[in-house]
PDB file of N, CA and C in Angstrom:
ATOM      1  N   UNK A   1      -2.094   0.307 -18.820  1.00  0.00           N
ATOM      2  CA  UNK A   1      -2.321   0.071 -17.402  1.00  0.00           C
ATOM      3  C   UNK A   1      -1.437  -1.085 -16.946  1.00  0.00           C
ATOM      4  N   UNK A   2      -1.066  -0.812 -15.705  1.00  0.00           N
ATOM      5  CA  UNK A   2       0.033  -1.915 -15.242  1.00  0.00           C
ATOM      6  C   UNK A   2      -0.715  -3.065 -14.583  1.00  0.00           C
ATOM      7  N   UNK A   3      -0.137  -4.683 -14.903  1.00  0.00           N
ATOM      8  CA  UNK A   3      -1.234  -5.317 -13.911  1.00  0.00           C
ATOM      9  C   UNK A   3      -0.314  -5.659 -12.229  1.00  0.00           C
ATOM     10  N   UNK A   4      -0.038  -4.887 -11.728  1.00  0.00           N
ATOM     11  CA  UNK A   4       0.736  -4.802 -10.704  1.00  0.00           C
ATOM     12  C   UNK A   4       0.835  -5.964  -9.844  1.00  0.00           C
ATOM     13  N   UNK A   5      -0.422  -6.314  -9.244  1.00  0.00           N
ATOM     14  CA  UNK A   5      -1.040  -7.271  -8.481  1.00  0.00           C
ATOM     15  C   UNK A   5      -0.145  -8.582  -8.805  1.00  0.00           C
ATOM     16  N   UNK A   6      -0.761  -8.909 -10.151  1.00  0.00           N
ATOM     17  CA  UNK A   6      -0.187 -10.652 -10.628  1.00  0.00           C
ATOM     18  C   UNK A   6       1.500 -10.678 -10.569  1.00  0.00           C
ATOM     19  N   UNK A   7       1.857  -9.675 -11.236  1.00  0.00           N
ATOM     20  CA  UNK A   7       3.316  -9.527 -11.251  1.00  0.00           C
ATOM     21  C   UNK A   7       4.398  -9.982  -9.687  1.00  0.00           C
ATOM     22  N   UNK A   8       3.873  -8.319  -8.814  1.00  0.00           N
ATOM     23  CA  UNK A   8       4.453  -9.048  -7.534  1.00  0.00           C
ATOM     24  C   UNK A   8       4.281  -9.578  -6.895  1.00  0.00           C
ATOM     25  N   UNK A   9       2.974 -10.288  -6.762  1.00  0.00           N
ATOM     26  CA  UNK A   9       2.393 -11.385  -6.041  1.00  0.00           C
ATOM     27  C   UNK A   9       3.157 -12.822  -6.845  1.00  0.00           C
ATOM     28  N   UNK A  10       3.758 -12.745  -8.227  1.00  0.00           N
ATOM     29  CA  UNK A  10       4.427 -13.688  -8.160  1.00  0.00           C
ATOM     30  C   UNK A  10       5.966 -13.635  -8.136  1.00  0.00           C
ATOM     31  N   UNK A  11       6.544 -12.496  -7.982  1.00  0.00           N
ATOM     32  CA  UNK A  11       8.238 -12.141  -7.629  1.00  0.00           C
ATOM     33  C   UNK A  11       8.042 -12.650  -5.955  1.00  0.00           C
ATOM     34  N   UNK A  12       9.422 -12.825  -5.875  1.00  0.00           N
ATOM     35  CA  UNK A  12      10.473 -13.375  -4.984  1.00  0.00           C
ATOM     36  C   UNK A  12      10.163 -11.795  -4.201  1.00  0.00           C
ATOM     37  N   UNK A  13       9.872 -11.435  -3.127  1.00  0.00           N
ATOM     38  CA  UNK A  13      10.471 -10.550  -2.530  1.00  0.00           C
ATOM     39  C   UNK A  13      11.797 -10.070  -1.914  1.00  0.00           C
ATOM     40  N   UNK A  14      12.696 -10.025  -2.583  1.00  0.00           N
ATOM     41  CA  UNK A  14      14.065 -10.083  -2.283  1.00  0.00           C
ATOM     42  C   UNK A  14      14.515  -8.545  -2.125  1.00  0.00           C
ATOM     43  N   UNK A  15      15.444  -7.905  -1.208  1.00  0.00           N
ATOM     44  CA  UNK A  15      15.438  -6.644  -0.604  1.00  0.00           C
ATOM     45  C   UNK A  15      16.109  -5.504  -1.828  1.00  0.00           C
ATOM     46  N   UNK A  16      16.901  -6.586  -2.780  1.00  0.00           N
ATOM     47  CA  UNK A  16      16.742  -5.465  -4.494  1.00  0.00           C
ATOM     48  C   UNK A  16      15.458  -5.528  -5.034  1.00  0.00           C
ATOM     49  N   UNK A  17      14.770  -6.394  -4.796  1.00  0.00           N
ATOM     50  CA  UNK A  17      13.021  -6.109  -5.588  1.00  0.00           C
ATOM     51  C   UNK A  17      12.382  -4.866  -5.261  1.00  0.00           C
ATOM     52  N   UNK A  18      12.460  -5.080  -3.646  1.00  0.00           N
ATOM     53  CA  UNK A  18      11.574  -4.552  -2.773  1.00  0.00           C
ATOM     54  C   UNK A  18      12.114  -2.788  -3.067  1.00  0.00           C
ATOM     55  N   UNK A  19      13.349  -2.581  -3.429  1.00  0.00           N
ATOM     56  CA  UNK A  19      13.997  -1.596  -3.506  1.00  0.00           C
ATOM     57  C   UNK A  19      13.885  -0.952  -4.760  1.00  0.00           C
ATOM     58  N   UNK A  20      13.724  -1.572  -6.357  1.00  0.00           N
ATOM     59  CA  UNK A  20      13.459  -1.496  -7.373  1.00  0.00           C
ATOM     60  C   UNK A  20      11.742  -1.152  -7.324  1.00  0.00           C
ATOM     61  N   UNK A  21      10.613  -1.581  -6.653  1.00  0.00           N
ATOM     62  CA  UNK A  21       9.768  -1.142  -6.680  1.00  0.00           C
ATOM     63  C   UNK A  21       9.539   0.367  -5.744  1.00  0.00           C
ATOM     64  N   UNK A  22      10.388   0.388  -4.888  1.00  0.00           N
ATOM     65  CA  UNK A  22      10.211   1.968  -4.604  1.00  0.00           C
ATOM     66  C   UNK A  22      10.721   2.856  -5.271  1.00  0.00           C
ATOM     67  N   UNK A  23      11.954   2.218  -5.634  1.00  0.00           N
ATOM     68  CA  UNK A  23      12.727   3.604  -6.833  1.00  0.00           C
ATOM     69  C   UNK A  23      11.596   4.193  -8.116  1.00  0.00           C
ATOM     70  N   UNK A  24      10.618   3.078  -8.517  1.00  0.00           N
ATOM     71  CA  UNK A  24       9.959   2.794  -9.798  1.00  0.00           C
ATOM     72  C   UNK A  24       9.024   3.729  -9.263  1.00  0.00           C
ATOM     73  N   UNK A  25       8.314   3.292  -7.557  1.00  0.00           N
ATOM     74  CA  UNK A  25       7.355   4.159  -7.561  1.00  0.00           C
ATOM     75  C   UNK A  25       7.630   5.831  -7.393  1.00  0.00           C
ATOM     76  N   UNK A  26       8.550   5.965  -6.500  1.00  0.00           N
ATOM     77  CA  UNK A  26       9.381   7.321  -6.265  1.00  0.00           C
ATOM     78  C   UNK A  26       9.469   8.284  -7.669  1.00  0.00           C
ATOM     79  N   UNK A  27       9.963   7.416  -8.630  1.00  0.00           N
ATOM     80  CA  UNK A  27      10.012   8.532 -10.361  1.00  0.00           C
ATOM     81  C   UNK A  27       8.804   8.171 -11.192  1.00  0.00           C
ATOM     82  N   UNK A  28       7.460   7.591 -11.182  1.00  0.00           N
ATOM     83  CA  UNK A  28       6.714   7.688 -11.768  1.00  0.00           C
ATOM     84  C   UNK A  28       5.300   7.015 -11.368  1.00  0.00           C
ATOM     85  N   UNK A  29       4.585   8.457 -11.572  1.00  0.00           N
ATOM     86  CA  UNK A  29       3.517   8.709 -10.543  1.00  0.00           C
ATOM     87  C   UNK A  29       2.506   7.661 -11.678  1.00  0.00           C
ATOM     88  N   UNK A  30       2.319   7.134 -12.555  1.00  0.00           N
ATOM     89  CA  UNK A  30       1.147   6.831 -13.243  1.00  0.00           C
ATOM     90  C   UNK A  30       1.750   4.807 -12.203  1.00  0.00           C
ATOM     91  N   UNK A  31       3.050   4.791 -12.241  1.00  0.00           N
ATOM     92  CA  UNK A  31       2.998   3.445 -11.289  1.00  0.00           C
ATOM     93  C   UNK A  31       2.925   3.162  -9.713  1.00  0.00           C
ATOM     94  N   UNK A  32       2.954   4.227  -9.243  1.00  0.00           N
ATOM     95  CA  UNK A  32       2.879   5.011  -7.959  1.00  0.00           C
ATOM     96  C   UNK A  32       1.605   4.850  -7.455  1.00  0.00           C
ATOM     97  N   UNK A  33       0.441   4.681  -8.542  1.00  0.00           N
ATOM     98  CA  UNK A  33      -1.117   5.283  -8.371  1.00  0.00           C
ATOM     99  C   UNK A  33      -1.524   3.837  -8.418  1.00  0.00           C
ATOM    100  N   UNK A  34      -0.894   3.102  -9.183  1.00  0.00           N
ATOM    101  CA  UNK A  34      -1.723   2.007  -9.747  1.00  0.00           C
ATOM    102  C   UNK A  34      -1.101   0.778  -8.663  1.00  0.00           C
ATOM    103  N   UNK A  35       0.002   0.977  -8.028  1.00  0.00           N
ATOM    104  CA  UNK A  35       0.731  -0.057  -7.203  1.00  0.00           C
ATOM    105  C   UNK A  35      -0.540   0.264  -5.812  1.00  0.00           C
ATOM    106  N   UNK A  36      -0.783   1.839  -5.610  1.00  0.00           N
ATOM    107  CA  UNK A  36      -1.655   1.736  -4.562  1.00  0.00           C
ATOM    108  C   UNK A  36      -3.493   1.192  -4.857  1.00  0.00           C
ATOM    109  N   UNK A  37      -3.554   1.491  -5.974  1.00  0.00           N
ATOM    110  CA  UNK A  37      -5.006   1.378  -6.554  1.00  0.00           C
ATOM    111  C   UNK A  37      -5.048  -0.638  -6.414  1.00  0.00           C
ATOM    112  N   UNK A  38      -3.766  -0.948  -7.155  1.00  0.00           N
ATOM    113  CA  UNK A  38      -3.688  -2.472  -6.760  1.00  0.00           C
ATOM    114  C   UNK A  38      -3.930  -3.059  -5.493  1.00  0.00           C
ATOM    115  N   UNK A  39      -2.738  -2.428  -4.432  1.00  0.00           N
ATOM    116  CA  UNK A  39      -3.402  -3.037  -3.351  1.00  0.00           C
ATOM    117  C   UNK A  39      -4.465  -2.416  -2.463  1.00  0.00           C
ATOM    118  N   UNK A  40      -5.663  -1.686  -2.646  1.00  0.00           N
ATOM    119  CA  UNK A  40      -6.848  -1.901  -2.633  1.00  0.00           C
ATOM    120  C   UNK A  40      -7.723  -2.959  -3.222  1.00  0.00           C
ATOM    121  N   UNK A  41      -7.601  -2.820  -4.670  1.00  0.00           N
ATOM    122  CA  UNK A  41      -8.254  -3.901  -5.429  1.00  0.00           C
ATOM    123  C   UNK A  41      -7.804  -5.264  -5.178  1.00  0.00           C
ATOM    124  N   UNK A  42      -6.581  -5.869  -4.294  1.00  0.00           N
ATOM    125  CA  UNK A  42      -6.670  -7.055  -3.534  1.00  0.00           C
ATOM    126  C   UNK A  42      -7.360  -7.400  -2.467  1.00  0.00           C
ATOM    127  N   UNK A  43      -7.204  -6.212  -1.661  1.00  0.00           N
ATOM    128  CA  UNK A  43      -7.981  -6.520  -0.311  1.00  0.00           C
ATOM    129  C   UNK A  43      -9.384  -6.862  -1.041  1.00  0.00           C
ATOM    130  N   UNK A  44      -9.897  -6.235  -0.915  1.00  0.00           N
ATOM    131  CA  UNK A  44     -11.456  -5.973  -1.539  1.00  0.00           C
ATOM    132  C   UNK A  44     -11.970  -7.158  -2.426  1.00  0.00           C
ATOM    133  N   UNK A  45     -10.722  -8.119  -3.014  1.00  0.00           N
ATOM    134  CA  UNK A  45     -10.993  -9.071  -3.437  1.00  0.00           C
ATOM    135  C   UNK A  45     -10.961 -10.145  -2.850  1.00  0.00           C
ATOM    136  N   UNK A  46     -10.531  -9.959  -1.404  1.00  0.00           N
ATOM    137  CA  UNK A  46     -10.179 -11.305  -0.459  1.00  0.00           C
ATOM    138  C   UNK A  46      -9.020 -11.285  -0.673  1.00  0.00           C
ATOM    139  N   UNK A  47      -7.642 -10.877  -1.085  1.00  0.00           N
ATOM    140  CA  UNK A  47      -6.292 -11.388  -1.332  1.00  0.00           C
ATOM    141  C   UNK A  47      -5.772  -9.964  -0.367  1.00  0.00           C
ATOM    142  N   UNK A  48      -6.228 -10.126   1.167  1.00  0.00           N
ATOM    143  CA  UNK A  48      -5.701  -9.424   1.698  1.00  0.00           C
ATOM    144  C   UNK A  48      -4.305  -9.310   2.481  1.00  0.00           C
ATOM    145  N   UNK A  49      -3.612 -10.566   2.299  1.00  0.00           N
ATOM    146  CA  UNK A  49      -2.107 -10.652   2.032  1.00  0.00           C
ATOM    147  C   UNK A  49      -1.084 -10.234   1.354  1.00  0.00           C
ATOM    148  N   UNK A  50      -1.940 -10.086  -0.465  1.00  0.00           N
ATOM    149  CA  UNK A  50      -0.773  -9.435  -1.070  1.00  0.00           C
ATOM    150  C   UNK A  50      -1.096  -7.977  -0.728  1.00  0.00           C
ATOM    151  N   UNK A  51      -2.363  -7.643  -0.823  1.00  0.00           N
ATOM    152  CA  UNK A  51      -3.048  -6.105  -0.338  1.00  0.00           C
ATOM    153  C   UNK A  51      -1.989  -5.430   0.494  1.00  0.00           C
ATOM    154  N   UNK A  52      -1.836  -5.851   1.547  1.00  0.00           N
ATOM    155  CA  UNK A  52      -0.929  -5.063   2.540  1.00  0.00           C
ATOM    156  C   UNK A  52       0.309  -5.228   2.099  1.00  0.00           C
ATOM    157  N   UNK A  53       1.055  -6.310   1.506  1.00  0.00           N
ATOM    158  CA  UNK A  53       1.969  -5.654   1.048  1.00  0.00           C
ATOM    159  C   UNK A  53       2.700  -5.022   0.068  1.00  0.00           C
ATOM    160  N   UNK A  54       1.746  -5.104  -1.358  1.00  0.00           N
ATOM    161  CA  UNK A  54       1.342  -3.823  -1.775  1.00  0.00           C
ATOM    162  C   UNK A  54       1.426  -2.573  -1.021  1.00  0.00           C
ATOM    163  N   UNK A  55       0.224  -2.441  -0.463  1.00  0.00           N
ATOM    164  CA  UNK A  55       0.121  -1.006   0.617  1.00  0.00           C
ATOM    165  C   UNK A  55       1.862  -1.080   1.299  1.00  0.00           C
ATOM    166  N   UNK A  56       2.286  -1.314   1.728  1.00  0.00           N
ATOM    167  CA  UNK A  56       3.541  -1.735   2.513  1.00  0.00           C
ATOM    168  C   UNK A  56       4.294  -1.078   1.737  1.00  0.00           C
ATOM    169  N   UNK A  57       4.847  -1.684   0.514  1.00  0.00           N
ATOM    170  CA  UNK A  57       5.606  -0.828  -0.773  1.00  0.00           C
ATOM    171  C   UNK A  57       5.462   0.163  -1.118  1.00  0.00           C
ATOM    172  N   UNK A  58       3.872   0.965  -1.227  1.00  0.00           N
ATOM    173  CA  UNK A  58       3.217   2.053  -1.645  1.00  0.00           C
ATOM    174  C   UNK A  58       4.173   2.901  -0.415  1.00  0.00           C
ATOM    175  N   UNK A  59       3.753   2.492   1.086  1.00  0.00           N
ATOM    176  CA  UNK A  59       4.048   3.739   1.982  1.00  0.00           C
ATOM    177  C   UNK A  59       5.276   3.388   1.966  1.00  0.00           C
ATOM    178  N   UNK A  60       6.237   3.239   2.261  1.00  0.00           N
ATOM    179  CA  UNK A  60       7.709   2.829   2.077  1.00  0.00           C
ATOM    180  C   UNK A  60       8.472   3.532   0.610  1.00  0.00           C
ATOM    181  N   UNK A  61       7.720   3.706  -0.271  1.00  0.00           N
ATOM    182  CA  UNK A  61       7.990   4.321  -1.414  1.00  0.00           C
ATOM    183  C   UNK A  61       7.009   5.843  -1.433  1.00  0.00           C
ATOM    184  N   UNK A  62       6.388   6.398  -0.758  1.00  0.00           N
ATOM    185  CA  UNK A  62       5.989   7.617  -0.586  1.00  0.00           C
ATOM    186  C   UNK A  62       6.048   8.545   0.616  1.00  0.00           C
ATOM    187  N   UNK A  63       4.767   8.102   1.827  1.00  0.00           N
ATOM    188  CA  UNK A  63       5.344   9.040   2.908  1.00  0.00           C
ATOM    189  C   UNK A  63       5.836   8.437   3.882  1.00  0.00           C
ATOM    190  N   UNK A  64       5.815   7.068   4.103  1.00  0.00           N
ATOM    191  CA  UNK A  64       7.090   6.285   5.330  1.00  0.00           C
ATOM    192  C   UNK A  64       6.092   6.106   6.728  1.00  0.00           C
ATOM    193  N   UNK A  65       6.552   5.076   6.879  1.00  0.00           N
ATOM    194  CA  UNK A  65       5.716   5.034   8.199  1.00  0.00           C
ATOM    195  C   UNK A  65       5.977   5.728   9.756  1.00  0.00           C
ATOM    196  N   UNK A  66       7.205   6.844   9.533  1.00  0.00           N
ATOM    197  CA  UNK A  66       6.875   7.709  10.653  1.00  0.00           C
ATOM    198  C   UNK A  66       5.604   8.500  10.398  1.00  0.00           C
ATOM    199  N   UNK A  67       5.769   9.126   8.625  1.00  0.00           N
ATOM    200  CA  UNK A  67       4.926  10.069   8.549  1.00  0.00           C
ATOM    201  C   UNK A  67       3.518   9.865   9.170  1.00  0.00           C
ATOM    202  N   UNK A  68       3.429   8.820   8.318  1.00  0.00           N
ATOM    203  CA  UNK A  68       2.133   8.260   8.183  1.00  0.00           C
ATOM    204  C   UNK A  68       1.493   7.769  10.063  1.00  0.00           C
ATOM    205  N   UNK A  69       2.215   7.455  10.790  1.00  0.00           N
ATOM    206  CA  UNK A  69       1.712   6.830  11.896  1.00  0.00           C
ATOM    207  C   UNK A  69       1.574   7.878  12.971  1.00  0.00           C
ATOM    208  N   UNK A  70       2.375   9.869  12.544  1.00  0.00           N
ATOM    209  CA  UNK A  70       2.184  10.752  13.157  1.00  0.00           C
ATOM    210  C   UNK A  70       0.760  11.196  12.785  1.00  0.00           C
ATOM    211  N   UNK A  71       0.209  11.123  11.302  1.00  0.00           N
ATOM    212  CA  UNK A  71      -0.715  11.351  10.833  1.00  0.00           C
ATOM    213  C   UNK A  71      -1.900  10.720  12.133  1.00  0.00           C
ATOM    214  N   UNK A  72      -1.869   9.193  11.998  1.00  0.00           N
ATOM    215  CA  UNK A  72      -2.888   8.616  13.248  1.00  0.00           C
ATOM    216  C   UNK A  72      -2.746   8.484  14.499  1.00  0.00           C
ATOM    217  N   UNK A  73      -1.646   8.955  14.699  1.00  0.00           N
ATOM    218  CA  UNK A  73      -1.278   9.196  16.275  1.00  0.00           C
ATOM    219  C   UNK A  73      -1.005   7.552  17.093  1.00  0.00           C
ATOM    220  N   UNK A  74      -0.515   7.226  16.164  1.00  0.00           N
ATOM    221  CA  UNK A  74       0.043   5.959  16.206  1.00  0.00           C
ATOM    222  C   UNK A  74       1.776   5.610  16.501  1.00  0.00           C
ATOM    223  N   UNK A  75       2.397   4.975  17.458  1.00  0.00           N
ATOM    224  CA  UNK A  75       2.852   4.541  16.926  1.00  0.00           C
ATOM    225  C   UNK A  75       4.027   3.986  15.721  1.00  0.00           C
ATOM    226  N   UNK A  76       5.066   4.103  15.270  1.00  0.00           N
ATOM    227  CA  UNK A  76       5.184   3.798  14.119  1.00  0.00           C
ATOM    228  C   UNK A  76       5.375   2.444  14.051  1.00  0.00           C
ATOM    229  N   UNK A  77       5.889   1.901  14.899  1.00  0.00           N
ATOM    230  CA  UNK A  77       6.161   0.177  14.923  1.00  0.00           C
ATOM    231  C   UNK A  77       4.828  -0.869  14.747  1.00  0.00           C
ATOM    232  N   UNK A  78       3.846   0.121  15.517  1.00  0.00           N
ATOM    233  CA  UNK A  78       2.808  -0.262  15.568  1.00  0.00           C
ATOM    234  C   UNK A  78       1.581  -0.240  13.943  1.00  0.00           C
ATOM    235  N   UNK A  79       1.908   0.312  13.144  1.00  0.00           N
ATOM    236  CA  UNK A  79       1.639   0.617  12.084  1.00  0.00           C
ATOM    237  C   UNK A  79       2.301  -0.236  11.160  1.00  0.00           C
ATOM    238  N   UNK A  80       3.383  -0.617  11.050  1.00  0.00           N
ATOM    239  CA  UNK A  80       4.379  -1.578  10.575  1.00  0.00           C
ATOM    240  C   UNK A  80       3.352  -2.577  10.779  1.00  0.00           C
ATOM    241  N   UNK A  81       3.377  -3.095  12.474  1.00  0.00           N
ATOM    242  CA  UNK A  81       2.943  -4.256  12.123  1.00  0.00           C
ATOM    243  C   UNK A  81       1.299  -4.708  12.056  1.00  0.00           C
ATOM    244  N   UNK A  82       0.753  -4.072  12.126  1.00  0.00           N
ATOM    245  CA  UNK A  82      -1.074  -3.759  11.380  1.00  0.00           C
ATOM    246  C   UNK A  82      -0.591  -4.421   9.985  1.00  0.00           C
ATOM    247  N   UNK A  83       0.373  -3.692   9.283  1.00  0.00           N
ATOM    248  CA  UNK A  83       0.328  -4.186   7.552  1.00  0.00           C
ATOM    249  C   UNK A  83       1.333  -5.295   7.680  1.00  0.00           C
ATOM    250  N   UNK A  84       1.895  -6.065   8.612  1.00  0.00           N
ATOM    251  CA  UNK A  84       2.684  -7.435   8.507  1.00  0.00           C
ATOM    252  C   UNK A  84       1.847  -8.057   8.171  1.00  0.00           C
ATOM    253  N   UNK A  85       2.601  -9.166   7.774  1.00  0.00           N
ATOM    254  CA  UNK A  85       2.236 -10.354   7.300  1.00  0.00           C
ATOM    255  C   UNK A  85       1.253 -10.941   8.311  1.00  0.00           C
ATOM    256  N   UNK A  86       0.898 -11.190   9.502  1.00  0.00           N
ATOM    257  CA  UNK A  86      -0.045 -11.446  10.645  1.00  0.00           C
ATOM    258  C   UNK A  86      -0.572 -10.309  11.145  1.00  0.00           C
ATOM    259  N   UNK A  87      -0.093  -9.264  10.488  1.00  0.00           N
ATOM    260  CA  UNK A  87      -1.089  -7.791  10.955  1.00  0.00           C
ATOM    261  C   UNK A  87      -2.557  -8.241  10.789  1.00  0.00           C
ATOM    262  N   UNK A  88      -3.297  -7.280  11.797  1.00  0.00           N
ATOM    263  CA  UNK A  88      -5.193  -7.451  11.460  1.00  0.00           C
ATOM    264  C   UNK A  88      -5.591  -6.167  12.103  1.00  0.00           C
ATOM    265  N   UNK A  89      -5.377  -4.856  10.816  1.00  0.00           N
ATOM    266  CA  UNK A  89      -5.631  -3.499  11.476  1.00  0.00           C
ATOM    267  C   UNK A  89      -7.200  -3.893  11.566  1.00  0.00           C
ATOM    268  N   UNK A  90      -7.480  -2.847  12.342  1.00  0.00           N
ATOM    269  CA  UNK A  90      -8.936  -2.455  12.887  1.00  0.00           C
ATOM    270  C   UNK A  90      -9.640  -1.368  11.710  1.00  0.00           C
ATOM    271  N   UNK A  91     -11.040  -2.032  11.257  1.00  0.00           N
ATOM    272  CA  UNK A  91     -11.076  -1.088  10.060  1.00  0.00           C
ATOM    273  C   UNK A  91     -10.825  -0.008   9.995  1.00  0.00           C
ATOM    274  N   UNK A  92     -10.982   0.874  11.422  1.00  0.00           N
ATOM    275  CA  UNK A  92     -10.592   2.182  11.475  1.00  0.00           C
ATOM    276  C   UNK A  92      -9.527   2.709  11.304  1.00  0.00           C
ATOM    277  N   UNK A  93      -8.359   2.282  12.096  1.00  0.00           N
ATOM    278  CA  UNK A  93      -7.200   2.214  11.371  1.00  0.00           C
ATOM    279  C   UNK A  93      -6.561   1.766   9.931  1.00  0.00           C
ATOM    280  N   UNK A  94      -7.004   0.692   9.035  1.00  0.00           N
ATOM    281  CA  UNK A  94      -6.962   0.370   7.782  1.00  0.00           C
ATOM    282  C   UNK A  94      -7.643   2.005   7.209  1.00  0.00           C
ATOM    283  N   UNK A  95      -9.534   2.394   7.148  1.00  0.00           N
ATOM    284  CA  UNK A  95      -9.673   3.739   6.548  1.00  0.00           C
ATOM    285  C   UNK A  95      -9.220   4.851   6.697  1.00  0.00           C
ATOM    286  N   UNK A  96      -8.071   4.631   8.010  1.00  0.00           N
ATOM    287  CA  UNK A  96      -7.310   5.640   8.452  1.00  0.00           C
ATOM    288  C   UNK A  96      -6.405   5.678   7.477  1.00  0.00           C
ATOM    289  N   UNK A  97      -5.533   5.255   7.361  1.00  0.00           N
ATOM    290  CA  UNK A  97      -4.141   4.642   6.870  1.00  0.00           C
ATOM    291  C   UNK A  97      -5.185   5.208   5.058  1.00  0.00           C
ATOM    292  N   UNK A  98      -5.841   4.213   4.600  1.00  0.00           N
ATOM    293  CA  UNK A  98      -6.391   4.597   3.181  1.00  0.00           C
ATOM    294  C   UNK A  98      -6.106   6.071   3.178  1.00  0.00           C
ATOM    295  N   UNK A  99      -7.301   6.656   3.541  1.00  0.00           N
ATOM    296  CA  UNK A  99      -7.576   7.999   4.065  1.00  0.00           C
ATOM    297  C   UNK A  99      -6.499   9.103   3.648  1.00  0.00           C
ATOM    298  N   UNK A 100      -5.194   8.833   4.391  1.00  0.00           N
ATOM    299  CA  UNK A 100      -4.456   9.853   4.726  1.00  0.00           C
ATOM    300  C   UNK A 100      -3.700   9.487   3.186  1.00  0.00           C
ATOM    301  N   UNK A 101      -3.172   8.766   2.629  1.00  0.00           N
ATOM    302  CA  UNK A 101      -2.521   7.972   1.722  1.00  0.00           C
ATOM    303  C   UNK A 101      -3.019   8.494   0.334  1.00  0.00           C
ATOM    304  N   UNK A 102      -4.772   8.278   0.456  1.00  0.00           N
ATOM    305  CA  UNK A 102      -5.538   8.689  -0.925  1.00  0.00           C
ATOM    306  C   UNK A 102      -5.014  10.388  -0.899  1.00  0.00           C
ATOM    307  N   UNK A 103      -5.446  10.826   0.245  1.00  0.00           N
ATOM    308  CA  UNK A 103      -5.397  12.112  -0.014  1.00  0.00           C
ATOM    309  C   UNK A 103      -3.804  12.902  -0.034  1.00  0.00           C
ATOM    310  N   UNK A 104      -2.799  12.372   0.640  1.00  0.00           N
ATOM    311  CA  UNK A 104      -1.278  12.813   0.139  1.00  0.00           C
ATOM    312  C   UNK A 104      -1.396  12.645  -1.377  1.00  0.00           C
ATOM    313  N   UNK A 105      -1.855  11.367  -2.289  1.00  0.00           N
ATOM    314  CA  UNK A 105      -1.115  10.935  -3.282  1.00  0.00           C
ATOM    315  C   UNK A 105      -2.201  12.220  -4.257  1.00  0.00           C
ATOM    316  N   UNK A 106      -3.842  12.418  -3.746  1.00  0.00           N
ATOM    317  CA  UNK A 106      -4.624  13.671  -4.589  1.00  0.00           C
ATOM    318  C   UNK A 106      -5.380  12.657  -5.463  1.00  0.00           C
ATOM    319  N   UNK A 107      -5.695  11.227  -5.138  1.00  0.00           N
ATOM    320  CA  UNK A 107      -6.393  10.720  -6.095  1.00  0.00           C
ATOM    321  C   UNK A 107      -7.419  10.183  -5.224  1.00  0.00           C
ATOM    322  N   UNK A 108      -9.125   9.946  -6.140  1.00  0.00           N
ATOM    323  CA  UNK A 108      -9.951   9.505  -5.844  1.00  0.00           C
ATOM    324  C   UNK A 108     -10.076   7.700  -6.508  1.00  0.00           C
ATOM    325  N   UNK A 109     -10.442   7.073  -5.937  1.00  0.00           N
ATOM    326  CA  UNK A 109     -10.919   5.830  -6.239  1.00  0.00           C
ATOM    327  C   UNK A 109     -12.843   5.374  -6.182  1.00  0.00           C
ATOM    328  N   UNK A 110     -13.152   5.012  -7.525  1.00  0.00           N
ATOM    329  CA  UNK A 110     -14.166   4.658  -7.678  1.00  0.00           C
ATOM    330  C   UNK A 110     -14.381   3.122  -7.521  1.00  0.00           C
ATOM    331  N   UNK A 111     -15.759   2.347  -7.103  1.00  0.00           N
ATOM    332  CA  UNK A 111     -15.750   1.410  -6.644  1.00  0.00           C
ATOM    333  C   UNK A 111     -16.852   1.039  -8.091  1.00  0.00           C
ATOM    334  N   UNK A 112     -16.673  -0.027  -8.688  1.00  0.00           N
ATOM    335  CA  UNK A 112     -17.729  -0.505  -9.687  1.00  0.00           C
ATOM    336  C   UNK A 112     -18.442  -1.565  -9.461  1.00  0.00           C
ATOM    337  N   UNK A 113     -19.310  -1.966 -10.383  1.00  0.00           N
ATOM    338  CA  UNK A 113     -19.958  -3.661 -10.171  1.00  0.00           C
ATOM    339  C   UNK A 113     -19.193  -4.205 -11.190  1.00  0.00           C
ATOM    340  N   UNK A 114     -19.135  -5.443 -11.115  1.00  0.00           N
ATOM    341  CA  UNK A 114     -18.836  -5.989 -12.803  1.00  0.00           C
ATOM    342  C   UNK A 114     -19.725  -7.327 -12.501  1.00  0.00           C
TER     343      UNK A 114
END
């Protein structure tokens, strides 16, 4: 299992990073799953900064934010900036955005206690 989270939350975001993590996610779906499964498991932890941009990388490396913002009838600029860095989507839009994302990629996410 990849620990995704710690890793790019401590890289440099630099526009070959940012580019190396889509290529990575684009050819292999077991890091594809876990880059998005990560940034869930930030938000949800309070680290809803790296969360989105996580999520940010995820859609940028799968269906793009035209797709995705035709999906909610959104917008695409406007969708962009929900997941900026000062973005503050509306939960509905955030379970929107989840939503459409879980179900392109065909995976379920379970929620645990620990």
């Amino acid at each position: 299992m990849f620990v995704i989270k710690e890793y790019i939350a401590r890289m440099p975001l630099t526009r070959s990073f940012k580019e190396t993590v889509q290529v990575r996610a684009r050819c292999d779906v077991e890091f594809r799953v876990e880059l998005f499964r990560s940034a869930l498991e930030c938000m949800l932890e309070g680290d809803f900064e790296t969360g989105k941009r996580l999520l940010r990388d995820y859609i940028n490396a799968t269906v793009g934010f035209d797709d995705l913002a035709k999906h909610l009838a959104k917008n695409p600029k406007s969708v962009m900036r929900m997941l900026g860095p000062s973005g503050n989507p509306r939960a509905e839009n955030l379970f929107g955005i989840i939503n459409h994302l879980r179900e392109k990629e065909g995976v379920r996410f379970e929620l645990t206690a620990s």
